[in-house]
C-alpha atoms as a PDB file:
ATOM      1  CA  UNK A   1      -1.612  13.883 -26.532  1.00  0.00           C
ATOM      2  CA  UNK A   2      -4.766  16.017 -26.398  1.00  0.00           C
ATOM      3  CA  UNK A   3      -6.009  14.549 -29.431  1.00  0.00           C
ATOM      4  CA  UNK A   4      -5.512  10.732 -28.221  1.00  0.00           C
ATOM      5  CA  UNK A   5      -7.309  11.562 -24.762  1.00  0.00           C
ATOM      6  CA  UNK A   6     -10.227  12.907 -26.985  1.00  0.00           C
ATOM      7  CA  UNK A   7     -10.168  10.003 -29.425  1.00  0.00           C
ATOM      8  CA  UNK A   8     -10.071   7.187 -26.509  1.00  0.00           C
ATOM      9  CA  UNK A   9     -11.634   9.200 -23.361  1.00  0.00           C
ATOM     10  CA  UNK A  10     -12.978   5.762 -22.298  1.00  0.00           C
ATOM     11  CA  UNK A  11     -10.514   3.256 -22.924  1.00  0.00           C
ATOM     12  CA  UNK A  12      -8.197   5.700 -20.375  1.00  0.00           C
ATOM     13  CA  UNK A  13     -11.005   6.503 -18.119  1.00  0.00           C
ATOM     14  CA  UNK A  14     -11.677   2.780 -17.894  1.00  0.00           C
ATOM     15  CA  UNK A  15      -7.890   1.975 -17.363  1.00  0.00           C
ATOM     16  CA  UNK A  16      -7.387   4.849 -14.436  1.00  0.00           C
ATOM     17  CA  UNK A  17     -10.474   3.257 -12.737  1.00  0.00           C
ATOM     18  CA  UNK A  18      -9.154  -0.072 -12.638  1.00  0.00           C
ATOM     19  CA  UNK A  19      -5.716   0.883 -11.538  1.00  0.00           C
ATOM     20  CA  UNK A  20      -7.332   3.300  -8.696  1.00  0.00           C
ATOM     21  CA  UNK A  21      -9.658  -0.207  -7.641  1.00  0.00           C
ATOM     22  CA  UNK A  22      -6.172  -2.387  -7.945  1.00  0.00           C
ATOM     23  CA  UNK A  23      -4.180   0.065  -5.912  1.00  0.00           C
ATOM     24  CA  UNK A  24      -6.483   1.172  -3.479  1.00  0.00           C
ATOM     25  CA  UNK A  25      -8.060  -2.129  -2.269  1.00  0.00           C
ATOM     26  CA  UNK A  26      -4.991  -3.795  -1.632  1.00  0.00           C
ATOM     27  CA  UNK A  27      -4.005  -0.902   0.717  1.00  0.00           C
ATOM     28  CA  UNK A  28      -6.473  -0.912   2.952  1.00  0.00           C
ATOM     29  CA  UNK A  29      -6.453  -4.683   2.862  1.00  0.00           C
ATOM     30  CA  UNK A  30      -3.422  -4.416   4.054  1.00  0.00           C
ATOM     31  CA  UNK A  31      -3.557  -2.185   6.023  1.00  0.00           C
ATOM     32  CA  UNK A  32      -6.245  -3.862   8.219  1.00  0.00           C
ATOM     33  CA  UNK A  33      -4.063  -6.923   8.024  1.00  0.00           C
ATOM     34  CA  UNK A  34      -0.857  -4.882   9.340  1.00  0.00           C
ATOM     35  CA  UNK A  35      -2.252  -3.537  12.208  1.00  0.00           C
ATOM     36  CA  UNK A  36      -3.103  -6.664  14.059  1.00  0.00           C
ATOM     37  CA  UNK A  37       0.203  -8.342  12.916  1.00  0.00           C
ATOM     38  CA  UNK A  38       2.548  -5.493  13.923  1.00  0.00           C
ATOM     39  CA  UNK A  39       0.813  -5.142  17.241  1.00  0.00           C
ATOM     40  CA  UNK A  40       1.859  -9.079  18.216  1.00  0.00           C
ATOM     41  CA  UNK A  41       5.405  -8.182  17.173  1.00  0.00           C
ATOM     42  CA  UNK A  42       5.499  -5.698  19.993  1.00  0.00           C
ATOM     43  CA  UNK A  43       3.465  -7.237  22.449  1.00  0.00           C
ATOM     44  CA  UNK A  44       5.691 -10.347  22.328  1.00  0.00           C
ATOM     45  CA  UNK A  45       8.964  -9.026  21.639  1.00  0.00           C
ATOM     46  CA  UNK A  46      10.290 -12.464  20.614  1.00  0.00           C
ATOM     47  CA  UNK A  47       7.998 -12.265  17.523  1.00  0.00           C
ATOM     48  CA  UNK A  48       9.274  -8.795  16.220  1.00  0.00           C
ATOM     49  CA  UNK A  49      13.146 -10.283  14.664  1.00  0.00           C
ATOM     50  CA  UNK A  50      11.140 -13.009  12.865  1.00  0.00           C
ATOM     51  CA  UNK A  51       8.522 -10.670  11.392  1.00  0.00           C
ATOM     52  CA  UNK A  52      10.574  -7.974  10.222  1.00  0.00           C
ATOM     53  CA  UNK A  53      12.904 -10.872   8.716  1.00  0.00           C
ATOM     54  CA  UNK A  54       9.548 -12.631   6.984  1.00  0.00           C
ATOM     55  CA  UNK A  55       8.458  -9.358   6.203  1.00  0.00           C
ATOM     56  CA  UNK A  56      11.439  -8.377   4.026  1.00  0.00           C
ATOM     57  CA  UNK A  57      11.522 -11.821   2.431  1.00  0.00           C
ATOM     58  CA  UNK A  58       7.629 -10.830   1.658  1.00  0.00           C
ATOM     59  CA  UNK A  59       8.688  -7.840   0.094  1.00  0.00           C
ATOM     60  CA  UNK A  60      12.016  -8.570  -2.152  1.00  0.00           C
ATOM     61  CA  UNK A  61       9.785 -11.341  -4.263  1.00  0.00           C
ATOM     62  CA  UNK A  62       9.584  -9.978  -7.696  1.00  0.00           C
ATOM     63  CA  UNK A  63       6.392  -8.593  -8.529  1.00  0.00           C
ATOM     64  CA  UNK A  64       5.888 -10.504 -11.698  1.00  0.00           C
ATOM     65  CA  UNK A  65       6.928 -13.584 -10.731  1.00  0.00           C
ATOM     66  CA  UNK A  66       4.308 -13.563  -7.894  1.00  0.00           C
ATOM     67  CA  UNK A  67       1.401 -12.283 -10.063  1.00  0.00           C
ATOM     68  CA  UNK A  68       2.222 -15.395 -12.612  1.00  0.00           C
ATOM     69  CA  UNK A  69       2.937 -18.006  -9.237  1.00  0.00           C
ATOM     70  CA  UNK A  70      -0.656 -16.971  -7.496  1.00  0.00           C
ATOM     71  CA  UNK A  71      -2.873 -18.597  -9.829  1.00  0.00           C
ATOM     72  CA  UNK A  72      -1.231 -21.703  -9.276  1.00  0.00           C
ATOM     73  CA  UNK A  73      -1.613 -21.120  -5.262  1.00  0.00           C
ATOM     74  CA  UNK A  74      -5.701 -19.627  -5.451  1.00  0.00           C
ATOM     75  CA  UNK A  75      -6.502 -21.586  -8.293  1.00  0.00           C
ATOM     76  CA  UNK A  76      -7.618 -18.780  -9.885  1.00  0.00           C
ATOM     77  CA  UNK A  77      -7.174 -17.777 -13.509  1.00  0.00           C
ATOM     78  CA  UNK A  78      -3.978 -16.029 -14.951  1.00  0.00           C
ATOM     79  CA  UNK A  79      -6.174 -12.663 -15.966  1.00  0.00           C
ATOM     80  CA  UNK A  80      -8.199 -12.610 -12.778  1.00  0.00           C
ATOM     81  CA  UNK A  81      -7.765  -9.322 -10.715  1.00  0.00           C
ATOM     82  CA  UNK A  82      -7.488 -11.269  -7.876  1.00  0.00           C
ATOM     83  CA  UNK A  83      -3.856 -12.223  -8.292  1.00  0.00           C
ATOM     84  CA  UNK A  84      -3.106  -8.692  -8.702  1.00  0.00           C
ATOM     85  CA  UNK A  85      -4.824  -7.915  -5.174  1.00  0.00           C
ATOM     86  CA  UNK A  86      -3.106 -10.420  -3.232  1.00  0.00           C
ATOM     87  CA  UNK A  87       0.154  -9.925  -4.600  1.00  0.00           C
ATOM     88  CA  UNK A  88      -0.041  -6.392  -3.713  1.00  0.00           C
ATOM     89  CA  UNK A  89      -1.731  -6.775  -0.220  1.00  0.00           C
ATOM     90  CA  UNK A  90       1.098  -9.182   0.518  1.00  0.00           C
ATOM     91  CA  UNK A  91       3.748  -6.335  -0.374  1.00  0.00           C
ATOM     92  CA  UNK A  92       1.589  -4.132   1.788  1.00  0.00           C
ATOM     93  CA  UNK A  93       1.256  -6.007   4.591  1.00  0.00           C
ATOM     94  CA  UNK A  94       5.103  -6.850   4.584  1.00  0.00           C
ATOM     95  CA  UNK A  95       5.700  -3.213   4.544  1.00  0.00           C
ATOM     96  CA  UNK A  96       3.378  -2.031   6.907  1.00  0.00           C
ATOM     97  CA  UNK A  97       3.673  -4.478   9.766  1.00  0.00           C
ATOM     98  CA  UNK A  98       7.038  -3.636  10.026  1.00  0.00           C
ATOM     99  CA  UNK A  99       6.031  -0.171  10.397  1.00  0.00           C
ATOM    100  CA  UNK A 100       3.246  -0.426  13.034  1.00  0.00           C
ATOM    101  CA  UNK A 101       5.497  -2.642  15.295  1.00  0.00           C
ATOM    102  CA  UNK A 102       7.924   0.280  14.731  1.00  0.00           C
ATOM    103  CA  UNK A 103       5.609   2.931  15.744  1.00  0.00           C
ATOM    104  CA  UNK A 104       4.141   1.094  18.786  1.00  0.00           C
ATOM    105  CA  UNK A 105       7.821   0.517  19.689  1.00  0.00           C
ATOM    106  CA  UNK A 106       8.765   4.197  19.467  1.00  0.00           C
ATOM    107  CA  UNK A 107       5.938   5.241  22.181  1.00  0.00           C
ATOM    108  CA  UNK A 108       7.786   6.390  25.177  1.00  0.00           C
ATOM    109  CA  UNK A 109       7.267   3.727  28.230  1.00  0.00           C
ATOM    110  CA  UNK A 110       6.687   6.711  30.416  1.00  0.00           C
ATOM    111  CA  UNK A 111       3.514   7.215  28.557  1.00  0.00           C
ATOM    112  CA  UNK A 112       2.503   3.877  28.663  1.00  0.00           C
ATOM    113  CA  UNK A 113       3.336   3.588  32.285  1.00  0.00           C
ATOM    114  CA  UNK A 114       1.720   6.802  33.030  1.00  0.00           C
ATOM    115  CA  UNK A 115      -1.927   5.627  31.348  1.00  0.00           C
ATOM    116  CA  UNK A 116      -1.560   2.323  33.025  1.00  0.00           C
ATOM    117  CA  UNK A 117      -0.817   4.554  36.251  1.00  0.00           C
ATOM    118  CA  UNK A 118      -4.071   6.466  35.372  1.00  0.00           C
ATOM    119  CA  UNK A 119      -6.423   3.728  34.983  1.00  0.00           C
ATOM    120  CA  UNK A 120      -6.070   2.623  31.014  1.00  0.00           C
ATOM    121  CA  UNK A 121      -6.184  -1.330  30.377  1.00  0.00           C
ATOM    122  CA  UNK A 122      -4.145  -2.913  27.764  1.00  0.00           C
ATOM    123  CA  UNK A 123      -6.500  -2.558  24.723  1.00  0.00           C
ATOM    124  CA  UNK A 124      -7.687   1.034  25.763  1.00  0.00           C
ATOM    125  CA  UNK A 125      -4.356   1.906  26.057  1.00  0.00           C
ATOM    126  CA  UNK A 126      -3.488   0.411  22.792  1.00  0.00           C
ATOM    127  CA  UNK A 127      -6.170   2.471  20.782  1.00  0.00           C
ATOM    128  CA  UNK A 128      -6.445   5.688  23.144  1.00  0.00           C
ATOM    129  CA  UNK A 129      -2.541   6.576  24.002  1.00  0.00           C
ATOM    130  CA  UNK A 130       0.146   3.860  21.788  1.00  0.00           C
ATOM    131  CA  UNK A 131      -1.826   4.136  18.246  1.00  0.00           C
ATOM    132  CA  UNK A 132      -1.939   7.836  18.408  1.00  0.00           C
ATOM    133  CA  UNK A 133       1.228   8.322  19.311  1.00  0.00           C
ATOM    134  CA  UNK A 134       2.565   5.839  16.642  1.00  0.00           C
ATOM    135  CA  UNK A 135       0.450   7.430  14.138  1.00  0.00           C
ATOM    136  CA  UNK A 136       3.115   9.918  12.120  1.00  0.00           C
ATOM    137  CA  UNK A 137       5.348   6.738  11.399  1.00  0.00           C
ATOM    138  CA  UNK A 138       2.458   4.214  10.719  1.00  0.00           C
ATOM    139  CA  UNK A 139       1.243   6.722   8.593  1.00  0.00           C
ATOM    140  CA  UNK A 140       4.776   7.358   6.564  1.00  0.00           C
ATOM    141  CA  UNK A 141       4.323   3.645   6.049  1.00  0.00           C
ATOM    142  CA  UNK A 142       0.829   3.739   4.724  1.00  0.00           C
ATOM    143  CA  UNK A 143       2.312   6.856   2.044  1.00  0.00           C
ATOM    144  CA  UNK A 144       5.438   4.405   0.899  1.00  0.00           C
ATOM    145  CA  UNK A 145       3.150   1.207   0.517  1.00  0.00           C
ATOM    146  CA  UNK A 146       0.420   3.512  -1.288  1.00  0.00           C
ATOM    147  CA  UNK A 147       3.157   4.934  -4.014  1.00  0.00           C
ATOM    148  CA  UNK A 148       4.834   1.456  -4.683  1.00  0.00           C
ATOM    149  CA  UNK A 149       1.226   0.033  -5.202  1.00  0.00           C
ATOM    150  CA  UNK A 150       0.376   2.623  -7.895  1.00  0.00           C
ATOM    151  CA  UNK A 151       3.106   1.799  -9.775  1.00  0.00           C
ATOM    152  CA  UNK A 152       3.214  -2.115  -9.075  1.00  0.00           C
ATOM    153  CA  UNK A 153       0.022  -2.459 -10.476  1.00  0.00           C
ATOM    154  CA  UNK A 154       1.338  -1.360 -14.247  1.00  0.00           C
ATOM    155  CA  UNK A 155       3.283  -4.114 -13.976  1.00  0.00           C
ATOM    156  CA  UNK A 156       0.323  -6.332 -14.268  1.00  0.00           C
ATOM    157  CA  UNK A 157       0.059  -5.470 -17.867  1.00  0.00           C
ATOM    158  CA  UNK A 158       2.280  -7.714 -18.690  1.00  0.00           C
ATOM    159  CA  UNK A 159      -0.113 -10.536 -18.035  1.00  0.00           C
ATOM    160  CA  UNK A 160      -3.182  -8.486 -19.190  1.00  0.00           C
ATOM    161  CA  UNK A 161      -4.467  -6.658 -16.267  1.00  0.00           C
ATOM    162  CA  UNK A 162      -2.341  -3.556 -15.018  1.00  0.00           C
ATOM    163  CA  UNK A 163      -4.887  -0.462 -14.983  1.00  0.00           C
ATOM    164  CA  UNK A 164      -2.847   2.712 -16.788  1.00  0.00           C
ATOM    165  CA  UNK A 165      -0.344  -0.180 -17.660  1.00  0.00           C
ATOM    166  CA  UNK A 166      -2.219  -1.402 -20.340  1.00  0.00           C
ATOM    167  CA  UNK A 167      -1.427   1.768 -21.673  1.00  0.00           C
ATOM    168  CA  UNK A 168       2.380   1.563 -21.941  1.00  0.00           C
ATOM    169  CA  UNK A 169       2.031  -1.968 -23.827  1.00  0.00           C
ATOM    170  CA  UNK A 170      -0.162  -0.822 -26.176  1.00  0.00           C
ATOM    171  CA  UNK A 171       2.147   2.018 -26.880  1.00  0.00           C
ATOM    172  CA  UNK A 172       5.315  -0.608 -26.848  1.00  0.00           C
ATOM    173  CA  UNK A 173       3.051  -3.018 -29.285  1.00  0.00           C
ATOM    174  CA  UNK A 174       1.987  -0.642 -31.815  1.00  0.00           C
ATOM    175  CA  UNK A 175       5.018   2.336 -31.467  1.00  0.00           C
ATOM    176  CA  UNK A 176       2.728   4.999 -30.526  1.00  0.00           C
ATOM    177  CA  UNK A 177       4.013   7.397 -28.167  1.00  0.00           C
ATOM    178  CA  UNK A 178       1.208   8.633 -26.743  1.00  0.00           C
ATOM    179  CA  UNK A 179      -0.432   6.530 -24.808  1.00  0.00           C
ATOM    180  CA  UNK A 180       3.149   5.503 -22.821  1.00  0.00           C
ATOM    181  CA  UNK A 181       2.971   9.647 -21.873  1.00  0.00           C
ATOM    182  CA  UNK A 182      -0.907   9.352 -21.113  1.00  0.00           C
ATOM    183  CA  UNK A 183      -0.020   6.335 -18.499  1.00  0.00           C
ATOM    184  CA  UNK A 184       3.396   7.958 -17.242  1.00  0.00           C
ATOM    185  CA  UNK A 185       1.303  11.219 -16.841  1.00  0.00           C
ATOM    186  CA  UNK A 186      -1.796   9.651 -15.096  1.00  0.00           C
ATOM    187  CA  UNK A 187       0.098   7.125 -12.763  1.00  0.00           C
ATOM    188  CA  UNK A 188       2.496   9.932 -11.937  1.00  0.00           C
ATOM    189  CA  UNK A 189      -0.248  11.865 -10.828  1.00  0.00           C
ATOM    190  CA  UNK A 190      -2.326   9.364  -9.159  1.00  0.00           C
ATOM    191  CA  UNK A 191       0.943   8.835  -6.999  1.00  0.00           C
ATOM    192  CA  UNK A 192       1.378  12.382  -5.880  1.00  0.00           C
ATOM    193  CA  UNK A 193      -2.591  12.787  -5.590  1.00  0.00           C
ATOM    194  CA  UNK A 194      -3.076   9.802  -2.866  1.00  0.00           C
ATOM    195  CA  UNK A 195       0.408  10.809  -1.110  1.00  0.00           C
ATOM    196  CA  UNK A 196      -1.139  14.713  -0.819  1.00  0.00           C
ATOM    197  CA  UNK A 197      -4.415  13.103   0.538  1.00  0.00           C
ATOM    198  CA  UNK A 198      -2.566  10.939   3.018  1.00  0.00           C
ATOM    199  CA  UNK A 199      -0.646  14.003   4.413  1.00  0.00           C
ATOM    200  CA  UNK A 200      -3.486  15.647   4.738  1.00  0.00           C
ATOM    201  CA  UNK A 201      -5.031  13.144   6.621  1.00  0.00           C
ATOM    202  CA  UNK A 202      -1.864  13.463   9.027  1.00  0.00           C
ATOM    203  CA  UNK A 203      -2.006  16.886   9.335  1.00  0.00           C
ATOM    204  CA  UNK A 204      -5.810  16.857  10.600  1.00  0.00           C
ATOM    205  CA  UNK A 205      -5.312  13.641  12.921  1.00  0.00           C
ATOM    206  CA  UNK A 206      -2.020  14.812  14.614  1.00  0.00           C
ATOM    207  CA  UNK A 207      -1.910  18.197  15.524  1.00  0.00           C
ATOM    208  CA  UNK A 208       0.559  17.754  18.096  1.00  0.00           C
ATOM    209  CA  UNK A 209       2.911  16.210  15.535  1.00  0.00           C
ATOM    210  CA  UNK A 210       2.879  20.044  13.589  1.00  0.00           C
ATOM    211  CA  UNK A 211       4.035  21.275  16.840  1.00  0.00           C
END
């Protein structure tokens, strides 16, 4: 394995960057998306059954099947990245929306009552007491979507773009072994990498949550 990493260093390097920009993007795409979308299902409770319902519709599409279908929708071509970044922003947003509206949800309505008490409008509320507060679940959320879109985006090798995926075809197509462990290794890794970063982020922006 050694040997192949030496022999194609940039063919790897190459694929790990474009699985890290496929991956990565969509996530915070998502994420920005989420936020605003899981906040209306608690601030009109009539919207939350319908969006967790949508939301898991979202989610159970088949990955494939919506990175071949998007083309047709964007107009876009069949190898653009695009169609990878949508598809997985959609799965992101399906899984994270759910997750803010349950984290907003699970703030005490003594707090909220006692910021209102104290002076706090709605949106200063919303950003200064509810979103902190929410944060150790919304942020569980962001770890799970963050995983599954590492290794969704290998599956976009099986219509020519899919990052450290391109590795396992080319290992299927020409029965070489090593470049199937290279990807399992790297994508593997990647995975554990971004979680560790994420609960690292948690641990520095809730203290109180350690307590």
């Amino acid at each position: 394995m050694i040997q192949y990493l030496q022999n194609n260093s940039d063919t790897v390097l190459a694929a790990l960057r474009q699985h890290l920009y496929l991956a990565l993007v969509p996530v915070l795409l998502g994420f920005v998306i989420a936020l605003p979308v899981g906040y209306l299902g608690v601030r009109f409770p009539w919207l939350y059954h319908p969006l967790v319902n949508v939301c898991g519709v979202l989610y159970s599409i088949p990955s494939l099947a919506l990175f071949v279908f998007l083309p047709v929708v964007l107009g876009t071509k069949i190898l653009s990245p695009l169609n990878i970044i949508v598809a997985l922003t959609i799965y992101t947003v399906a899984l994270l929306a759910r997750t803010v509206a349950d984290g907003l949800r699970s703030v005490d309505k003594l707090v909220n009552e006692a910021a209102t008490a104290m002076g706090y409008r709605r949106t200063r509320r919303l950003i200064d007491v509810e979103l902190p507060v929410a944060l150790p679940v919304i942020l569980a959320g962001l770890r799970v979507a963050t995983v599954a879109n590492i290794s969704l985006v290998s599956v976009g090798a099986l219509i020519g773009i899919g990052g450290l995926g391109q590795l396992f075809t080319r290992g299927f197509q020409l029965f070489y072994l090593e470049p199937i462990i290279v990807g399992i290794v790297l994508s593997v890794l990647l995975a554990a990498v971004a979680d560790l970063i994420i609960v690292l982020i948690q641990r520095a922006v809730t203290p109180w949550a350690r307590a």
